[in-house]
PDB file of N, CA and C in Angstrom:
ATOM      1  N   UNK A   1       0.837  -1.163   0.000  1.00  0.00           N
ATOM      2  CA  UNK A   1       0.000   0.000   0.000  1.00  0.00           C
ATOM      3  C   UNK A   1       0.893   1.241   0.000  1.00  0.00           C
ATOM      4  N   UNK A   2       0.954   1.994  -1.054  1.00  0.00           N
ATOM      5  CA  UNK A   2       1.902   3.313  -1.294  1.00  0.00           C
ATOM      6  C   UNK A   2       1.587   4.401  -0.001  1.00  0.00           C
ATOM      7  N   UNK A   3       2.049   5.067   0.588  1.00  0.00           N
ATOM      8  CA  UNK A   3       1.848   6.157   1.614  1.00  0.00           C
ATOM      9  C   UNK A   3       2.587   6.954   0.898  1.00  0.00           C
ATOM     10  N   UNK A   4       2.677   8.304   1.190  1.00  0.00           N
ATOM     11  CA  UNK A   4       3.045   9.543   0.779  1.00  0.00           C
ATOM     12  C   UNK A   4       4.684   9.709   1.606  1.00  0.00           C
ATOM     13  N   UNK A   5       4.796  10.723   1.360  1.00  0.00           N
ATOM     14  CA  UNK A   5       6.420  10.726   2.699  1.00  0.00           C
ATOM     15  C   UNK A   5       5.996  11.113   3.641  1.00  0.00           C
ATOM     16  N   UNK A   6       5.521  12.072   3.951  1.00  0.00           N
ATOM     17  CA  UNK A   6       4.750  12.165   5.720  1.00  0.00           C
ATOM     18  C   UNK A   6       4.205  11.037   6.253  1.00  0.00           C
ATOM     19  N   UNK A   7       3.720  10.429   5.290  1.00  0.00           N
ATOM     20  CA  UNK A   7       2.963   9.385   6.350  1.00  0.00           C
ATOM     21  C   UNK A   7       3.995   8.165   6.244  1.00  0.00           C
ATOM     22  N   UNK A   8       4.937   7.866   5.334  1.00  0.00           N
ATOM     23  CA  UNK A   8       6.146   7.013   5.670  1.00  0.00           C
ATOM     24  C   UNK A   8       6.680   7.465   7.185  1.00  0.00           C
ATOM     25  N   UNK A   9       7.487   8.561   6.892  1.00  0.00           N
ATOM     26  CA  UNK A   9       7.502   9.088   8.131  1.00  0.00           C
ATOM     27  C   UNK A   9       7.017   9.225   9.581  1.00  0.00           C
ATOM     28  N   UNK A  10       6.112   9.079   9.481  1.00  0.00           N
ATOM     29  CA  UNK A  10       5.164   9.666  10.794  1.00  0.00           C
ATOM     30  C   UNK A  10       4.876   7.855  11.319  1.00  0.00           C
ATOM     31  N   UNK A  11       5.132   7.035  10.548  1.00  0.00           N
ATOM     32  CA  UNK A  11       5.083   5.355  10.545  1.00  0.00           C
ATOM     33  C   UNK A  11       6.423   5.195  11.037  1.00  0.00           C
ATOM     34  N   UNK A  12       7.265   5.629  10.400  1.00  0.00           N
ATOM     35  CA  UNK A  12       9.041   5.578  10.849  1.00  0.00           C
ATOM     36  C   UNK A  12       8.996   5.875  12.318  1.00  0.00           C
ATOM     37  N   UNK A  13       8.674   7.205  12.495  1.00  0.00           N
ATOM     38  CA  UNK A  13       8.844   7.600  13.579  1.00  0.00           C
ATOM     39  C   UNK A  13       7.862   6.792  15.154  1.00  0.00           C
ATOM     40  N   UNK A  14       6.927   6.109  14.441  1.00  0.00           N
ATOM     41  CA  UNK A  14       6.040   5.604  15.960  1.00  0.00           C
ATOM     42  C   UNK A  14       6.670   4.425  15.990  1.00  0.00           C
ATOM     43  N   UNK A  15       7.464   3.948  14.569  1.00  0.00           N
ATOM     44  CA  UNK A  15       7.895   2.181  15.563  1.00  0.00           C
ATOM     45  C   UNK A  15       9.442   2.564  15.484  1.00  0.00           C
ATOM     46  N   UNK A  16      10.177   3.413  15.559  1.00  0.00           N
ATOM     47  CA  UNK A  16      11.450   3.923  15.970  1.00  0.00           C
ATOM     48  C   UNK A  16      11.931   3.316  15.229  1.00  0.00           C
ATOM     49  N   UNK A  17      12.171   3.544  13.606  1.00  0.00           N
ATOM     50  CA  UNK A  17      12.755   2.648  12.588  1.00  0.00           C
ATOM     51  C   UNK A  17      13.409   3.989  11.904  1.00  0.00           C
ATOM     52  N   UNK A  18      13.774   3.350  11.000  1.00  0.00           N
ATOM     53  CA  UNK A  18      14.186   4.481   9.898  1.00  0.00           C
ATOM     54  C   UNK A  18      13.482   3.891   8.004  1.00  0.00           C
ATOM     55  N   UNK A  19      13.261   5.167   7.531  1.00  0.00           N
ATOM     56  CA  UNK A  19      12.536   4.944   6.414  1.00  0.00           C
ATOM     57  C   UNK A  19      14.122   4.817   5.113  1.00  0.00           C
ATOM     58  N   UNK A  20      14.088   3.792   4.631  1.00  0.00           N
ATOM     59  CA  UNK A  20      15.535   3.612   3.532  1.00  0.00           C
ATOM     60  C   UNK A  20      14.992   3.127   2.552  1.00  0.00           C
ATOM     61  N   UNK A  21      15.133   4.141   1.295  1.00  0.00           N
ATOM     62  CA  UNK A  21      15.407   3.630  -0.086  1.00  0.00           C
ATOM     63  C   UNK A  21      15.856   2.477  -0.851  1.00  0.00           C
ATOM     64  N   UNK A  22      15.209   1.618  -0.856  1.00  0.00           N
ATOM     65  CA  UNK A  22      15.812   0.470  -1.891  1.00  0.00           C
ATOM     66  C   UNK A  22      15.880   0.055  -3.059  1.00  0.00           C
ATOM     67  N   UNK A  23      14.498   0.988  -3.701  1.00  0.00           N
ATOM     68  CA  UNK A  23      14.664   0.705  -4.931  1.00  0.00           C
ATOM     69  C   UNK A  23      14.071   2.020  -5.479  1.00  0.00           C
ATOM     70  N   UNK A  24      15.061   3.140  -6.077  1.00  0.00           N
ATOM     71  CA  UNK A  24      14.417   4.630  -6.375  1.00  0.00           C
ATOM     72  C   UNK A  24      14.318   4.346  -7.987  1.00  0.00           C
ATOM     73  N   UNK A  25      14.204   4.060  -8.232  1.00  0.00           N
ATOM     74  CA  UNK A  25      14.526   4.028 -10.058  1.00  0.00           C
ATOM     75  C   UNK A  25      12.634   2.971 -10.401  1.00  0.00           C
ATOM     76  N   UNK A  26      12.516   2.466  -9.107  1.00  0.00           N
ATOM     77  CA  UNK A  26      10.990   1.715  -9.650  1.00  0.00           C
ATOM     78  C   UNK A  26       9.399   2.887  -9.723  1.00  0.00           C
ATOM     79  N   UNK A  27       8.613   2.049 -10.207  1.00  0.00           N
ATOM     80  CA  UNK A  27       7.599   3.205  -9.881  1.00  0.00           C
ATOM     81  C   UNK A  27       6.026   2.692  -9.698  1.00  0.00           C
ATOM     82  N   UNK A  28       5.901   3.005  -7.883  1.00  0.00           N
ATOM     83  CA  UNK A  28       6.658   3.804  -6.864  1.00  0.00           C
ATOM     84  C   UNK A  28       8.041   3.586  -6.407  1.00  0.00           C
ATOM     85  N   UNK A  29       8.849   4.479  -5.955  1.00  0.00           N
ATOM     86  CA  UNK A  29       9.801   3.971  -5.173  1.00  0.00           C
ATOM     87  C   UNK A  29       9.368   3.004  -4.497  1.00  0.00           C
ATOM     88  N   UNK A  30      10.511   2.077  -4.057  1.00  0.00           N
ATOM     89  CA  UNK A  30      10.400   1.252  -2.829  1.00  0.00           C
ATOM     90  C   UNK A  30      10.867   1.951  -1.405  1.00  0.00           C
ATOM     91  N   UNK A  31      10.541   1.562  -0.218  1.00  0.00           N
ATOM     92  CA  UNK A  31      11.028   1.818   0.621  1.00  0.00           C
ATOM     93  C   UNK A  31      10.709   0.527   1.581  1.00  0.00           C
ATOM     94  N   UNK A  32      11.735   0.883   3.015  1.00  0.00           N
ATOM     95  CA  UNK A  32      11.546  -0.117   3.780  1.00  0.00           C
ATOM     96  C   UNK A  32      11.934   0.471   5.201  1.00  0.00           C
ATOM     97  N   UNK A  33      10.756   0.177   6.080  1.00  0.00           N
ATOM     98  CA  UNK A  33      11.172   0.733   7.594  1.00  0.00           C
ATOM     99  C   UNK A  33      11.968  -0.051   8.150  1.00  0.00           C
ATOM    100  N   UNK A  34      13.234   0.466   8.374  1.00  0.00           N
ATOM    101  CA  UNK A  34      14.136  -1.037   8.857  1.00  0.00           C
ATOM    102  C   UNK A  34      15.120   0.005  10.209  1.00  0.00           C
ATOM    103  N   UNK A  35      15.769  -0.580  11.056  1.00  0.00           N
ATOM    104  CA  UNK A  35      16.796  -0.006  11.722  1.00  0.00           C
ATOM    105  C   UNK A  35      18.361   0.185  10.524  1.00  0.00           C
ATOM    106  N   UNK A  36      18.532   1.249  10.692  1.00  0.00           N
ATOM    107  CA  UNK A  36      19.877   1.690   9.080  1.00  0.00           C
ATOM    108  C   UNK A  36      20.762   0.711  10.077  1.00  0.00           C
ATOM    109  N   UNK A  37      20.989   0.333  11.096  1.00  0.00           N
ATOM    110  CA  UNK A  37      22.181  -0.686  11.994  1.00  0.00           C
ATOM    111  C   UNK A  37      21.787  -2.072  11.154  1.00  0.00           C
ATOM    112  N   UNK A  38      20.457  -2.992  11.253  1.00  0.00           N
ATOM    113  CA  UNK A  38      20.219  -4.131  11.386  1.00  0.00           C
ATOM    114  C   UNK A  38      20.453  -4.486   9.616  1.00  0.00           C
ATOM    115  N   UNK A  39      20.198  -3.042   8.838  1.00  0.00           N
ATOM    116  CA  UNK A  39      20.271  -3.212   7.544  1.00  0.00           C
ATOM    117  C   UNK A  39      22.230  -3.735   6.935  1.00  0.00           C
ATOM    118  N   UNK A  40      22.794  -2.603   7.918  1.00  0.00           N
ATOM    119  CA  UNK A  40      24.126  -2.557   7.295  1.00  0.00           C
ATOM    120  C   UNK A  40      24.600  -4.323   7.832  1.00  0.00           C
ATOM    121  N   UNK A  41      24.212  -4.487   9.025  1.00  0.00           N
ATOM    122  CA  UNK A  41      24.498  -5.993   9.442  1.00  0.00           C
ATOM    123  C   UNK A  41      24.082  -6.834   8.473  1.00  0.00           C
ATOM    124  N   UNK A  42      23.071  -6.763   7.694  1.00  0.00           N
ATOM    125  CA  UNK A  42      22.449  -8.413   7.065  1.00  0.00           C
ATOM    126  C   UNK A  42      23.241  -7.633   5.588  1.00  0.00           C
ATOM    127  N   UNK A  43      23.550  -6.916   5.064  1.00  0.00           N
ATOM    128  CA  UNK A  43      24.554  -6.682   3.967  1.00  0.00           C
ATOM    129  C   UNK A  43      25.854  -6.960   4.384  1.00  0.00           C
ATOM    130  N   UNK A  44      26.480  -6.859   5.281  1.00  0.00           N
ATOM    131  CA  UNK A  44      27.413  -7.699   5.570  1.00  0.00           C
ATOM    132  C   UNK A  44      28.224  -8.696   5.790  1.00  0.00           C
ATOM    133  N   UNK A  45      26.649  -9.318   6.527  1.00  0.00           N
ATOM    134  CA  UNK A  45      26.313 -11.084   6.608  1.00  0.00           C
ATOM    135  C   UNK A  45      26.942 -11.257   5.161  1.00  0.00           C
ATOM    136  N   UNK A  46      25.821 -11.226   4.431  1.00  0.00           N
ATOM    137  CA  UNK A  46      25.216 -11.351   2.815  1.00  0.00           C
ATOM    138  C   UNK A  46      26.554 -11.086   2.511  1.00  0.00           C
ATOM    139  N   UNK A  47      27.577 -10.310   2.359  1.00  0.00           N
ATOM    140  CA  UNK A  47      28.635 -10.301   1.508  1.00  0.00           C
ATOM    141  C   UNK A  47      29.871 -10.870   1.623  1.00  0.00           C
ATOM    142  N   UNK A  48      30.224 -11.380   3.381  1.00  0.00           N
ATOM    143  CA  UNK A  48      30.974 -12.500   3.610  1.00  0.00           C
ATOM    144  C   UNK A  48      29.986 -13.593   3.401  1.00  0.00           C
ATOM    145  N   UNK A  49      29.349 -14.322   3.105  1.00  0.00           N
ATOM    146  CA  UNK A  49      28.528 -15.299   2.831  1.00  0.00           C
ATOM    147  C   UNK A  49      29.107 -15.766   1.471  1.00  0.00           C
ATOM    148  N   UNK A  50      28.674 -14.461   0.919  1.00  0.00           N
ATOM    149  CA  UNK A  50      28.911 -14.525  -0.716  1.00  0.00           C
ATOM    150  C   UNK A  50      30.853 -14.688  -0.996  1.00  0.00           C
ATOM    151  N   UNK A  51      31.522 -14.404  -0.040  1.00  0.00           N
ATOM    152  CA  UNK A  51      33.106 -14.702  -0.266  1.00  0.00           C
ATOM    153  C   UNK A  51      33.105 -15.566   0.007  1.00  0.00           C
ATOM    154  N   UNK A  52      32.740 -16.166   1.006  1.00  0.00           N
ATOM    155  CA  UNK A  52      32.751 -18.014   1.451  1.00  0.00           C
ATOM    156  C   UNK A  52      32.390 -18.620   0.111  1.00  0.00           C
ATOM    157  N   UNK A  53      31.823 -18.495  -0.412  1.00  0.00           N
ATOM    158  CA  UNK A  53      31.302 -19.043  -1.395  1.00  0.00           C
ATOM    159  C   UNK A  53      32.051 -19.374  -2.659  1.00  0.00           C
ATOM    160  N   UNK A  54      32.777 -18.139  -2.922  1.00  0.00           N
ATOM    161  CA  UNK A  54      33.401 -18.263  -4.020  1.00  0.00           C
ATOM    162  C   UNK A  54      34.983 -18.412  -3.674  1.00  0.00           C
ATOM    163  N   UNK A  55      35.453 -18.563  -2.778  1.00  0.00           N
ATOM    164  CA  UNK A  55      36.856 -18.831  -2.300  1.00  0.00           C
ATOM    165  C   UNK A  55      36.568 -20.350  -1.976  1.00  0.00           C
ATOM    166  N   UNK A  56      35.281 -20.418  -2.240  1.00  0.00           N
ATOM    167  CA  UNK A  56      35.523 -22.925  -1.817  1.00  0.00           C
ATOM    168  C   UNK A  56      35.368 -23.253  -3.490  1.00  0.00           C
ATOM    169  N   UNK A  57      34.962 -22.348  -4.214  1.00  0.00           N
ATOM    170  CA  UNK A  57      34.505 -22.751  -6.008  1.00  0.00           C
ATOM    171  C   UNK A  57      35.720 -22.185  -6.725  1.00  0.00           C
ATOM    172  N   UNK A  58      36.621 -20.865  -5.986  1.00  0.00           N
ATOM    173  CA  UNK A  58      38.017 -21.208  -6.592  1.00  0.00           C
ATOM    174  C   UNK A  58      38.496 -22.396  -6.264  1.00  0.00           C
ATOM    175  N   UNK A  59      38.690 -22.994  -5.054  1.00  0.00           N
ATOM    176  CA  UNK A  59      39.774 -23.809  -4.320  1.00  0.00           C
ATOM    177  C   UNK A  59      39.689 -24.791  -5.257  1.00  0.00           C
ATOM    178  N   UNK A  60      38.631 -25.304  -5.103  1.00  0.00           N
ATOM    179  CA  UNK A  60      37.625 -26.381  -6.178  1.00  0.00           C
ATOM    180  C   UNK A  60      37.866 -26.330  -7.602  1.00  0.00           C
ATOM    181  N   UNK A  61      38.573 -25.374  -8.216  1.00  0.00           N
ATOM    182  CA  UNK A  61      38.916 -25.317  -9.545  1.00  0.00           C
ATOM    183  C   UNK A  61      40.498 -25.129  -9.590  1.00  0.00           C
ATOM    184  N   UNK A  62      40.913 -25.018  -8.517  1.00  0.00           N
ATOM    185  CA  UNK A  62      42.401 -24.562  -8.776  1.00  0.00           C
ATOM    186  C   UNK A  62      43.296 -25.851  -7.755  1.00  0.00           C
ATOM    187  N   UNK A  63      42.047 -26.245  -7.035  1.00  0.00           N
ATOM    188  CA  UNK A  63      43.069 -27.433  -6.140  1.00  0.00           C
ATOM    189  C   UNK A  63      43.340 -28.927  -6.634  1.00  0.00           C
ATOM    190  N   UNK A  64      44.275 -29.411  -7.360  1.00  0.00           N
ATOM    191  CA  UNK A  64      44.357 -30.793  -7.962  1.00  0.00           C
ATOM    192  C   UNK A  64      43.788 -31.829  -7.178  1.00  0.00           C
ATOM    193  N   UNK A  65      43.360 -32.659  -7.275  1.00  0.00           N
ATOM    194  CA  UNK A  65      42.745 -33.735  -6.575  1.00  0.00           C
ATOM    195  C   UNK A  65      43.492 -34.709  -6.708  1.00  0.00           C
ATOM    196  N   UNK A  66      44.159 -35.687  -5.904  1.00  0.00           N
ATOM    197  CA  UNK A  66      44.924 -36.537  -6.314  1.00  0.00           C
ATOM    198  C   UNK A  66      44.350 -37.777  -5.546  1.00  0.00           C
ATOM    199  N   UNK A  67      44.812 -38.696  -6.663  1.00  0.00           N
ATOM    200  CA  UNK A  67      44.506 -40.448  -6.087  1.00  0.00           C
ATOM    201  C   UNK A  67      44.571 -40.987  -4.916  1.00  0.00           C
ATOM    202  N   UNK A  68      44.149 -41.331  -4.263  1.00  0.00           N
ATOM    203  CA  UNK A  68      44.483 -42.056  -2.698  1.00  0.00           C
ATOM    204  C   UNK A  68      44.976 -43.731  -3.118  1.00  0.00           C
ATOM    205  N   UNK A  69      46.441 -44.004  -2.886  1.00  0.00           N
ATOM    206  CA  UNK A  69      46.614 -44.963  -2.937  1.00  0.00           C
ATOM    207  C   UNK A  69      46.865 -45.944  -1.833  1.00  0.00           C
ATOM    208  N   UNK A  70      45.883 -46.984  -1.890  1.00  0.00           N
ATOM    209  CA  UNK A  70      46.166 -48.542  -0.957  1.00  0.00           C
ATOM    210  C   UNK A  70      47.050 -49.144  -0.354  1.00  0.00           C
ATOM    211  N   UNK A  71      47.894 -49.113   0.123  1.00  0.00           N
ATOM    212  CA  UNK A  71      49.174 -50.562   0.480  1.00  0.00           C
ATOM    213  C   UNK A  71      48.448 -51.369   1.130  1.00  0.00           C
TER     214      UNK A  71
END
C-alpha cells in the first residue's frame, strides 16, 4: 500500500525505525522501515557469505585432486 512521505515518516517515527530507499529508479519507489544498523548488518552477513562461497569454487577449480593410494 503506497503512503506519501509524511505518512512514511510519521510510521518511521512511531515504531522507531528508519525509512531507507531500496529501490528509487521503480515506480513507486520502494522503501523499507528497517533499523539503518540491522540493515548494514544483514549486507554484511550477505557479503561474507557470498566470499565463502566463491573462495571454496576457486579452491575447487584450482586445487588438484589426487589419487588415494592402498598398500
Amino acid at each position: 500500500m503506497p503512503f506519501s512521505n509524511p505518512q512514511a515518516l510519521e510510521l518511521a517515527d512511531e515504531a522507531g525505525t528508519d525509512v531507507v530507499l531500496l529501490s528509487p529508479d521503480a515506480s513507486p519507489p520502494v522503501c523499507r522501515l528497517i533499523e539503518v544498523s540491522k540493515l548494514k548488518y544483514e549486507q554484511e552477513k550477505a557479503k561474507k557469505e557470498a566470499g565463502r562461497k566463491s573462495r571454496a569454487a576457486r579452491c575447487a577449480s584450482f586445487c588438484p585432486v589426487l589419487p588415494l593410494q592402498l598398500s
